[in-house]
N, C-alpha and C. Protein backbone atom coordinates (compact mmCIF):
# COMPACT_ATOMS: atom_id res chain seq x y z
N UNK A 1 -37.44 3.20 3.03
CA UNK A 1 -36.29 2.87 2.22
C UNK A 1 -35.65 1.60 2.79
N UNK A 2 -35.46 0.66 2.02
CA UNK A 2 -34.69 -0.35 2.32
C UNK A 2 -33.12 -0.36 2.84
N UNK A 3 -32.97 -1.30 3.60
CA UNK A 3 -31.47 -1.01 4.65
C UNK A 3 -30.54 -1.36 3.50
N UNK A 4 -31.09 -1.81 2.61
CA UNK A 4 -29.55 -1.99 1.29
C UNK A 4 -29.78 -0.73 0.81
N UNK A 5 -30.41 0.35 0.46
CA UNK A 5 -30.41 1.51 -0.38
C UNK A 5 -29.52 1.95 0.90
N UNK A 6 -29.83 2.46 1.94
CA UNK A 6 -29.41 2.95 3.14
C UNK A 6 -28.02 3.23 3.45
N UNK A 7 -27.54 2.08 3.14
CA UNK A 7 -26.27 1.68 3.34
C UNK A 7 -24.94 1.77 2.25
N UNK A 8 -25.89 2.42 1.28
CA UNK A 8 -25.10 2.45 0.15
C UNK A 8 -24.37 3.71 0.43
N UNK A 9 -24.35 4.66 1.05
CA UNK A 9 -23.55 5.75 1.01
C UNK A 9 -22.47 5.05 1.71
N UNK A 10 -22.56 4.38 2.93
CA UNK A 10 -21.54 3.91 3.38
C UNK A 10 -20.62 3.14 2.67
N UNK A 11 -21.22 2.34 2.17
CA UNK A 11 -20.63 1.46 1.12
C UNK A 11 -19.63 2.58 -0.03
N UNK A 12 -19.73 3.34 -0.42
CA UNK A 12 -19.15 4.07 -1.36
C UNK A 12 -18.13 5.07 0.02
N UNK A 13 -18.23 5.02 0.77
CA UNK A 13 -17.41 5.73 2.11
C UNK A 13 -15.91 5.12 1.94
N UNK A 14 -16.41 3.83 2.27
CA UNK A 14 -15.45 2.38 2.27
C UNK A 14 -14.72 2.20 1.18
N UNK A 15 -15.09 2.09 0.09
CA UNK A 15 -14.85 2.26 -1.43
C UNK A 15 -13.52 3.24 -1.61
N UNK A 16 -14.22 4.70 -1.23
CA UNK A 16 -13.23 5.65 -1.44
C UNK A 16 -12.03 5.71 -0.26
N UNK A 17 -12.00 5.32 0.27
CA UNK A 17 -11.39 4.88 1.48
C UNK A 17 -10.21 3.60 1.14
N UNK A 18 -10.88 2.97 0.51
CA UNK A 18 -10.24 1.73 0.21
C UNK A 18 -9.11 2.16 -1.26
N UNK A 19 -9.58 2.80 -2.12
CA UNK A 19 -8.79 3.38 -3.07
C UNK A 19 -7.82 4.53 -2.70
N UNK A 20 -8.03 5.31 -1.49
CA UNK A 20 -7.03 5.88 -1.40
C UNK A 20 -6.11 5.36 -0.66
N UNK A 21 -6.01 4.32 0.00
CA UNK A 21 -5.52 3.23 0.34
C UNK A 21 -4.77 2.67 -0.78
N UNK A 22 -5.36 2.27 -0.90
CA UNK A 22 -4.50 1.50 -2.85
C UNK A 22 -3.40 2.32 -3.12
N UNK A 23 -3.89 3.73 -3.68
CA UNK A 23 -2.72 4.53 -4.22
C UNK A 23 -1.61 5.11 -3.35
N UNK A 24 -1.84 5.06 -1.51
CA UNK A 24 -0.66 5.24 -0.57
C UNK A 24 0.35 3.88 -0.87
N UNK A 25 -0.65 2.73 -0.44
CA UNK A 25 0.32 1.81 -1.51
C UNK A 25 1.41 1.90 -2.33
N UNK A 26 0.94 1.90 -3.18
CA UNK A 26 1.19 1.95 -4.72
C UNK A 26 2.78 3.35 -4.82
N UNK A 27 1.91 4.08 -4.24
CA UNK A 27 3.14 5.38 -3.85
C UNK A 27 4.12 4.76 -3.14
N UNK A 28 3.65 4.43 -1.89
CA UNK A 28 5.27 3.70 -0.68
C UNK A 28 5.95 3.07 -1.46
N UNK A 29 5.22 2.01 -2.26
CA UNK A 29 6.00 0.76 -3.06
C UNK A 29 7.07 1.83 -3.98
N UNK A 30 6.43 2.77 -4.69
CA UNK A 30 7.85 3.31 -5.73
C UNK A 30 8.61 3.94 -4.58
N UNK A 31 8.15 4.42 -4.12
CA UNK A 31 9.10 4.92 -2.82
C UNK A 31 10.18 4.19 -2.48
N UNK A 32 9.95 3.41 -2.04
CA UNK A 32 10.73 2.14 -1.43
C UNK A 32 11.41 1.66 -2.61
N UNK A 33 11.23 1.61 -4.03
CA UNK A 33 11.91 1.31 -4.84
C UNK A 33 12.70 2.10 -5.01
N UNK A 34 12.67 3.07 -5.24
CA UNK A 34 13.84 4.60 -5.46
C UNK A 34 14.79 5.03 -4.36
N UNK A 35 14.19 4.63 -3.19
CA UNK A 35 15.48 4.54 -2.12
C UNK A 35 16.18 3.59 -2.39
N UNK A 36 15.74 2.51 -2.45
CA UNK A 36 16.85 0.96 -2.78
C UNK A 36 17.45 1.60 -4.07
N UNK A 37 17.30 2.17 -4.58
CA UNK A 37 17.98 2.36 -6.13
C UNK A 37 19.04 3.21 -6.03
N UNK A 38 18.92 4.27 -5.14
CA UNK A 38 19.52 5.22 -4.63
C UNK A 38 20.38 4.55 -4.06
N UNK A 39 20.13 4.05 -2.83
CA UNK A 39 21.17 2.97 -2.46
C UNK A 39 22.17 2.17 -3.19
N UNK A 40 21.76 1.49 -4.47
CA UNK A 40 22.33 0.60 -4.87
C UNK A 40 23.48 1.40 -5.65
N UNK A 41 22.97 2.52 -5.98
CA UNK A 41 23.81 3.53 -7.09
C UNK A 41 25.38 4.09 -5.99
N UNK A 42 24.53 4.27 -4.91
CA UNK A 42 25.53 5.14 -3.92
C UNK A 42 26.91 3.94 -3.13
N UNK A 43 26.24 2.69 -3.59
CA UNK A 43 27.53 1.75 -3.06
C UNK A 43 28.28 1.14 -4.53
N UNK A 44 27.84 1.43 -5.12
CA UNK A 44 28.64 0.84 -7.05
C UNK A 44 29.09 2.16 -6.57
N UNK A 45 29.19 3.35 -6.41
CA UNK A 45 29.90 4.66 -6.84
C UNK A 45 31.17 4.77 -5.56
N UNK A 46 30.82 4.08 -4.30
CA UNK A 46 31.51 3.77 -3.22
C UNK A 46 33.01 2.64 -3.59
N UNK A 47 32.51 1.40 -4.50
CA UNK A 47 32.88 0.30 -4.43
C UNK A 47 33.81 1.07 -5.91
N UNK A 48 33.78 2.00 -6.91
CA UNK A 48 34.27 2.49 -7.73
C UNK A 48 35.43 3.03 -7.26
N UNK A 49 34.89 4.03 -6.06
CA UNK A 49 36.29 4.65 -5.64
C UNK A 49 37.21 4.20 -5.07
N UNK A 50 36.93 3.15 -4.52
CA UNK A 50 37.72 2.14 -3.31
C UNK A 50 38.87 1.56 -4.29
N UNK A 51 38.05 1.10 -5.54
CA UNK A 51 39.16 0.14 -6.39
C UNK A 51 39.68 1.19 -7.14
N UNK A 52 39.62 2.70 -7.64
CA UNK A 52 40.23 3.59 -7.98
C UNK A 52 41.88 3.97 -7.13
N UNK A 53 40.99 4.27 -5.77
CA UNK A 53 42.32 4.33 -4.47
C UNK A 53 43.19 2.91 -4.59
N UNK A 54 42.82 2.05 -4.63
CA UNK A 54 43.89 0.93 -4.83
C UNK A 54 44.48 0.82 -5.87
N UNK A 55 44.07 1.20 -7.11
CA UNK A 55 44.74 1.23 -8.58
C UNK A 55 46.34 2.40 -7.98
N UNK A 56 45.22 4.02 -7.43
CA UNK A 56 46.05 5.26 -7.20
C UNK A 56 47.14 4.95 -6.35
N UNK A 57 47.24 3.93 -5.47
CA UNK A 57 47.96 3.56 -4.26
C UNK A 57 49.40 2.61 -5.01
N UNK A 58 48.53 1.95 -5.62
CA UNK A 58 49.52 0.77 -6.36
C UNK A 58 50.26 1.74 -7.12
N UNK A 59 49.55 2.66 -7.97
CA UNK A 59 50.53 3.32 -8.85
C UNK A 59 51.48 4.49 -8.10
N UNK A 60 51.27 4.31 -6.92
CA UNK A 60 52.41 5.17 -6.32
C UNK A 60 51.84 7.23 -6.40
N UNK A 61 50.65 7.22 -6.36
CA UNK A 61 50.24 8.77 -6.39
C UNK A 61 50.61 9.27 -5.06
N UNK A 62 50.50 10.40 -5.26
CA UNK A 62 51.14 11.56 -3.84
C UNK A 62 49.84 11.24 -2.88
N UNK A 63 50.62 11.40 -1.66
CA UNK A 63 49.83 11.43 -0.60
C UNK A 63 48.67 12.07 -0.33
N UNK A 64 48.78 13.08 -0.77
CA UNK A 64 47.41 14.10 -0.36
C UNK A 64 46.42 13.93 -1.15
N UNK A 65 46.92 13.27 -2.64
CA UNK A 65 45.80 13.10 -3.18
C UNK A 65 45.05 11.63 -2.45
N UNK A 66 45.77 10.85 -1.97
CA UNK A 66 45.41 9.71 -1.44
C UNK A 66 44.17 10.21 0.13
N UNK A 67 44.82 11.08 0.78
CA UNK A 67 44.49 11.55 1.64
C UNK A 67 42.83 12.12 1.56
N UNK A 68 42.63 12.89 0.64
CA UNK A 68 41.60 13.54 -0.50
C UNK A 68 40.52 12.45 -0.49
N UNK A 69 41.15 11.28 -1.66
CA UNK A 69 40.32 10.74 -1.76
C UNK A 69 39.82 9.48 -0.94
N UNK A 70 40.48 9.48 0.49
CA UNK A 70 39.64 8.88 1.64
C UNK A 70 39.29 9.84 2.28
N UNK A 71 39.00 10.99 2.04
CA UNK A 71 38.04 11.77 2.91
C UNK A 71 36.92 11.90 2.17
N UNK A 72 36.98 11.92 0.91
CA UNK A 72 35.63 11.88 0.07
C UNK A 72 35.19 10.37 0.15
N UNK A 73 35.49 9.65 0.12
CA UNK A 73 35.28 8.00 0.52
C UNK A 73 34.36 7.88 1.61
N UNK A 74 35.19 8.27 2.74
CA UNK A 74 34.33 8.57 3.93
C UNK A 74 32.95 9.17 4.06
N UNK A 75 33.04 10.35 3.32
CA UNK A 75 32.16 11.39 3.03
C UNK A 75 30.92 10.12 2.24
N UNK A 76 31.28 10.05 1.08
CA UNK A 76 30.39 8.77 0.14
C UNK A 76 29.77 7.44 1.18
N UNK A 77 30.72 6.90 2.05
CA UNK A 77 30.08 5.74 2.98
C UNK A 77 29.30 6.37 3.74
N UNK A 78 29.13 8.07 4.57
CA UNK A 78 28.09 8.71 5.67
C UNK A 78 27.19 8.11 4.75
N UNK A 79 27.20 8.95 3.32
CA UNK A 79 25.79 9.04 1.98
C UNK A 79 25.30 7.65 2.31
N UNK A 80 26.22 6.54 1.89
CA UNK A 80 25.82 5.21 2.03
C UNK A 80 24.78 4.73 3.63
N UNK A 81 24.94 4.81 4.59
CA UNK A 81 25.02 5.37 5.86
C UNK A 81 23.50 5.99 5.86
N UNK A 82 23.43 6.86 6.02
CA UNK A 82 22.05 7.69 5.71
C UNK A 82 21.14 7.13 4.57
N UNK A 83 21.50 6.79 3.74
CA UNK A 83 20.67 5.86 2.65
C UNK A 83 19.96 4.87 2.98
N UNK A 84 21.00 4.20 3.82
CA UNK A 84 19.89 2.72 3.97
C UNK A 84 18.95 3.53 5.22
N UNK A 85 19.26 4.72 5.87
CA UNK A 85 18.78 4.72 7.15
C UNK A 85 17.08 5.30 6.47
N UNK A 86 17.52 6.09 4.96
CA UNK A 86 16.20 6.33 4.60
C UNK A 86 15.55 5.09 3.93
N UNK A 87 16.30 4.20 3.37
CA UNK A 87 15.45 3.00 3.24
C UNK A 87 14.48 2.09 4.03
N UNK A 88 15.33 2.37 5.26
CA UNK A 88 14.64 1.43 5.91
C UNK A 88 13.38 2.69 6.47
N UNK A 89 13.53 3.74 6.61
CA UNK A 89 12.23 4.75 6.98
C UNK A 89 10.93 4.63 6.17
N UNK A 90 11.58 3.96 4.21
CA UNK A 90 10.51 3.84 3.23
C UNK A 90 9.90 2.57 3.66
N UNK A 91 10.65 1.21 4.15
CA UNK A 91 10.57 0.40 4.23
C UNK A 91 8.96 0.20 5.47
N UNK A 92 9.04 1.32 6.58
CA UNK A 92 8.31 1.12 7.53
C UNK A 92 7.22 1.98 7.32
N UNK A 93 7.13 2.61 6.23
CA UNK A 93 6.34 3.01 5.72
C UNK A 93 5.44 2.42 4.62
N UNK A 94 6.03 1.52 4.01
CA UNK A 94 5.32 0.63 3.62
C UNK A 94 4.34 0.02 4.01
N UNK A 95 5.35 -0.47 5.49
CA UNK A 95 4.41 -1.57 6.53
C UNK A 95 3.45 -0.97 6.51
N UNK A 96 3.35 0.49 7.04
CA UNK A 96 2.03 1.24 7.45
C UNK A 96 0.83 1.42 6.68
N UNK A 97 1.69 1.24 5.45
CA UNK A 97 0.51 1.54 4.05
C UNK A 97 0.06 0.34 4.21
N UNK A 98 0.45 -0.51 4.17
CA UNK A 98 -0.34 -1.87 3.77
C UNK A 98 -0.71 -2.43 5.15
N UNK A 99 -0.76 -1.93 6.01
CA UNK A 99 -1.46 -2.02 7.15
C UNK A 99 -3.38 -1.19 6.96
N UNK A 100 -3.23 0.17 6.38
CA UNK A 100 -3.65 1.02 6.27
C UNK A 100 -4.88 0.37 5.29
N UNK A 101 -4.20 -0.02 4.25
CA UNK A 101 -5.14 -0.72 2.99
C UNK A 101 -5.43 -1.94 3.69
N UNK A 102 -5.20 -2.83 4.34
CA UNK A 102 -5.66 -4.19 4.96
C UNK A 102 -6.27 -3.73 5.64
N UNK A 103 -6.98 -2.51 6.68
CA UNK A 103 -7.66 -2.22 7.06
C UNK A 103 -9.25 -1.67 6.66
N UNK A 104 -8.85 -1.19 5.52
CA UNK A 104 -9.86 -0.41 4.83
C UNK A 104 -10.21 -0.98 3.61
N UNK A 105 -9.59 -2.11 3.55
CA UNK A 105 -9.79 -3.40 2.46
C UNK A 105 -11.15 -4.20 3.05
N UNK A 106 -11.27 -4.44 4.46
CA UNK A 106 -11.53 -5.33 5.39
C UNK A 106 -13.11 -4.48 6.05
N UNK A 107 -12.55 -3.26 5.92
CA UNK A 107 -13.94 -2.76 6.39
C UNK A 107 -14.72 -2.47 5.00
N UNK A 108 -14.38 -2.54 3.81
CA UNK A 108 -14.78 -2.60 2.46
C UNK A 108 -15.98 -3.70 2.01
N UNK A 109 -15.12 -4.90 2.34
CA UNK A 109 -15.81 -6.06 2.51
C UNK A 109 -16.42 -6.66 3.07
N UNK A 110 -16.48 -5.90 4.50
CA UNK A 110 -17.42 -6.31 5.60
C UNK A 110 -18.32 -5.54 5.25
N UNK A 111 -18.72 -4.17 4.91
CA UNK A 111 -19.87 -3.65 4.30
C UNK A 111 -20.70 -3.84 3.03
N UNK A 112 -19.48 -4.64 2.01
CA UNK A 112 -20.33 -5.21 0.95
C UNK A 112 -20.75 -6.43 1.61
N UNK A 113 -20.43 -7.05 2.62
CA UNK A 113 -21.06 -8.67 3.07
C UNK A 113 -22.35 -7.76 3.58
N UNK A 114 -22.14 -6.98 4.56
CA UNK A 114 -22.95 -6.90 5.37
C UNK A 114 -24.64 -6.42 3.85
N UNK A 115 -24.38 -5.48 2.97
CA UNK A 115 -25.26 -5.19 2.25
C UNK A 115 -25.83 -6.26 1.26
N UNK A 116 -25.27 -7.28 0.92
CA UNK A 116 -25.54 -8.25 0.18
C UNK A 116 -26.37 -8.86 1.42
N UNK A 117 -25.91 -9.41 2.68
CA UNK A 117 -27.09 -9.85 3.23
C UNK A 117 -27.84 -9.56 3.45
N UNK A 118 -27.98 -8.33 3.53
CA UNK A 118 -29.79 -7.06 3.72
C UNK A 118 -30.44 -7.12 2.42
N UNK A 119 -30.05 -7.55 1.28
CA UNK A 119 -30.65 -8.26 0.02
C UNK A 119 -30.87 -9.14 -0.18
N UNK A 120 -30.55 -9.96 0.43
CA UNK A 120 -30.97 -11.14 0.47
C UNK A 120 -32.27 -11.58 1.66
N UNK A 121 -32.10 -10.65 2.76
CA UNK A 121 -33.07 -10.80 3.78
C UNK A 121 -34.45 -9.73 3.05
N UNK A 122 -33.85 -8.71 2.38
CA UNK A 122 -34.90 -7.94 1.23
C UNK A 122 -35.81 -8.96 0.79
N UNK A 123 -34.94 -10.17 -0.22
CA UNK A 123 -36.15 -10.66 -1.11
C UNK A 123 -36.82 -11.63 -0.70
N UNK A 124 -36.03 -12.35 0.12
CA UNK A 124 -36.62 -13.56 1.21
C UNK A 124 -37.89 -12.99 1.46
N UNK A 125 -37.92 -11.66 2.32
CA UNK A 125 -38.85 -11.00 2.66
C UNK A 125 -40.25 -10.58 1.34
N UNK A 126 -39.61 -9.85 0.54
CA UNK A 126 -40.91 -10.01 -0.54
C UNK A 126 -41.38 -11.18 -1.25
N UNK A 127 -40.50 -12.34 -1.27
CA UNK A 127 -40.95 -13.35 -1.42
C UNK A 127 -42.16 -13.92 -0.68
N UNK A 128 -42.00 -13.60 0.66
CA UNK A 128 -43.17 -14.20 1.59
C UNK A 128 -44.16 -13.39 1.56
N UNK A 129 -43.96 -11.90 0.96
CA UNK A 129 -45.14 -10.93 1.00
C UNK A 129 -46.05 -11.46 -0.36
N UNK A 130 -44.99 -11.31 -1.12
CA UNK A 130 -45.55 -11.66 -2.16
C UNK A 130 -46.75 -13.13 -2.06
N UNK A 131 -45.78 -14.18 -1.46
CA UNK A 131 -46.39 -15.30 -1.43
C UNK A 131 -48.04 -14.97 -0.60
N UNK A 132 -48.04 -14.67 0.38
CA UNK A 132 -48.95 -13.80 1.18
C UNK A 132 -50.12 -13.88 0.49
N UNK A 133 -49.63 -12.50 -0.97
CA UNK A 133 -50.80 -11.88 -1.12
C UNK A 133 -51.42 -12.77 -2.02
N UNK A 134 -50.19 -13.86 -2.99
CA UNK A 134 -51.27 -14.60 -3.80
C UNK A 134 -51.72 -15.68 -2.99
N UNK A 135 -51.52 -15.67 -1.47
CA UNK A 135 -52.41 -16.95 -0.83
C UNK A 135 -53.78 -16.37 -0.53
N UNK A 136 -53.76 -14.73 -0.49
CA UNK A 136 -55.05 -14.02 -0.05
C UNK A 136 -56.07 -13.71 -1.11
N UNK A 137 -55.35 -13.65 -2.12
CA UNK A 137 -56.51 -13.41 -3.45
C UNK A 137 -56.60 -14.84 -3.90
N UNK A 138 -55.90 -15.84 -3.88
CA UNK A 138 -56.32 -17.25 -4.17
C UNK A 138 -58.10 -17.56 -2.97
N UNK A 139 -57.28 -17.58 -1.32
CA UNK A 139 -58.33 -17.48 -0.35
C UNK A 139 -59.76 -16.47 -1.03
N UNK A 140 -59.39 -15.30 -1.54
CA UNK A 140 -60.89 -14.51 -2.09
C UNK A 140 -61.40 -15.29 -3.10
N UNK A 141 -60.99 -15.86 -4.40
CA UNK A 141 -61.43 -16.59 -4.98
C UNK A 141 -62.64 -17.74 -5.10
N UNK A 142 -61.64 -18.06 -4.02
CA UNK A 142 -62.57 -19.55 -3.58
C UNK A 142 -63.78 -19.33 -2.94
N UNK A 143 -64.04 -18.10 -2.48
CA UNK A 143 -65.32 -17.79 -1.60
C UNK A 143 -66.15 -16.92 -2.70
């Protein structure tokens, strides 16, 4: 069996390897999008209440409700707080994915190089066999 047939299981190893790669990808990336989104939602809802308390403040509301709603404020900036801390967790997870796929991208392509050149050293090779045999039945000819 020829080292390109040979090698073809590997080659499809790499392949599947390389696609599940793709779709960790592909996953981190929405990942990482839906935390930032999350994020972005949780500081508009932050930046809502802040200018609410200043409207409530200006208009002279009772204390406790003032009181109230900087403890839920507070409470909303931890959320804020912990948000980016999971963003940035999606964020390094990313890295990893696309570390992961640049890896298995790389050994993908080094096995299709490597099999394309064992086809090419294939036909080189039957070329000269070939050539060979019509130099040997030409040589019978002549005698």
């Amino acid at each position: 069996m020829k080292k390109s047939k040979r090698l073809q299981p590997v080659l499809h190893l790499a392949e599947r390897n390389k696609k599940q790669a793709e779709t960790a990808l592909g996953n981190a990336q929405q990942q990482l999008a839906a935390e930032e989104e999350k994020l972005e939602q949780l500081r508009n809802y932050l930046a809502e209440y802040q200018q609410n308390a200043k409207v409530q403040q200006q208009q002279g509301v009772q204390v406790d409700i003032l009181i109230r709603l900087q403890q839920f404020m507070s409470r909303l900036q931890e959320a804020v707080e912990q948000q980016g801390q999971q963003v940035e967790l999606s964020r390094q997870m990313l890295t990893h994915a696309k570390n992961l796929w640049t890896a298995a991208y790389g050994r993908y392509k080094a096995m299709d190089s490597l099999i394309e050149r064992s086809r090419q050293t294939e036909l080189i090779a039957e070329d000269k066999q070939l050539q060979k045999t019509i130099d040997e039945l030409t040589q019978n000819r002549k005698r």
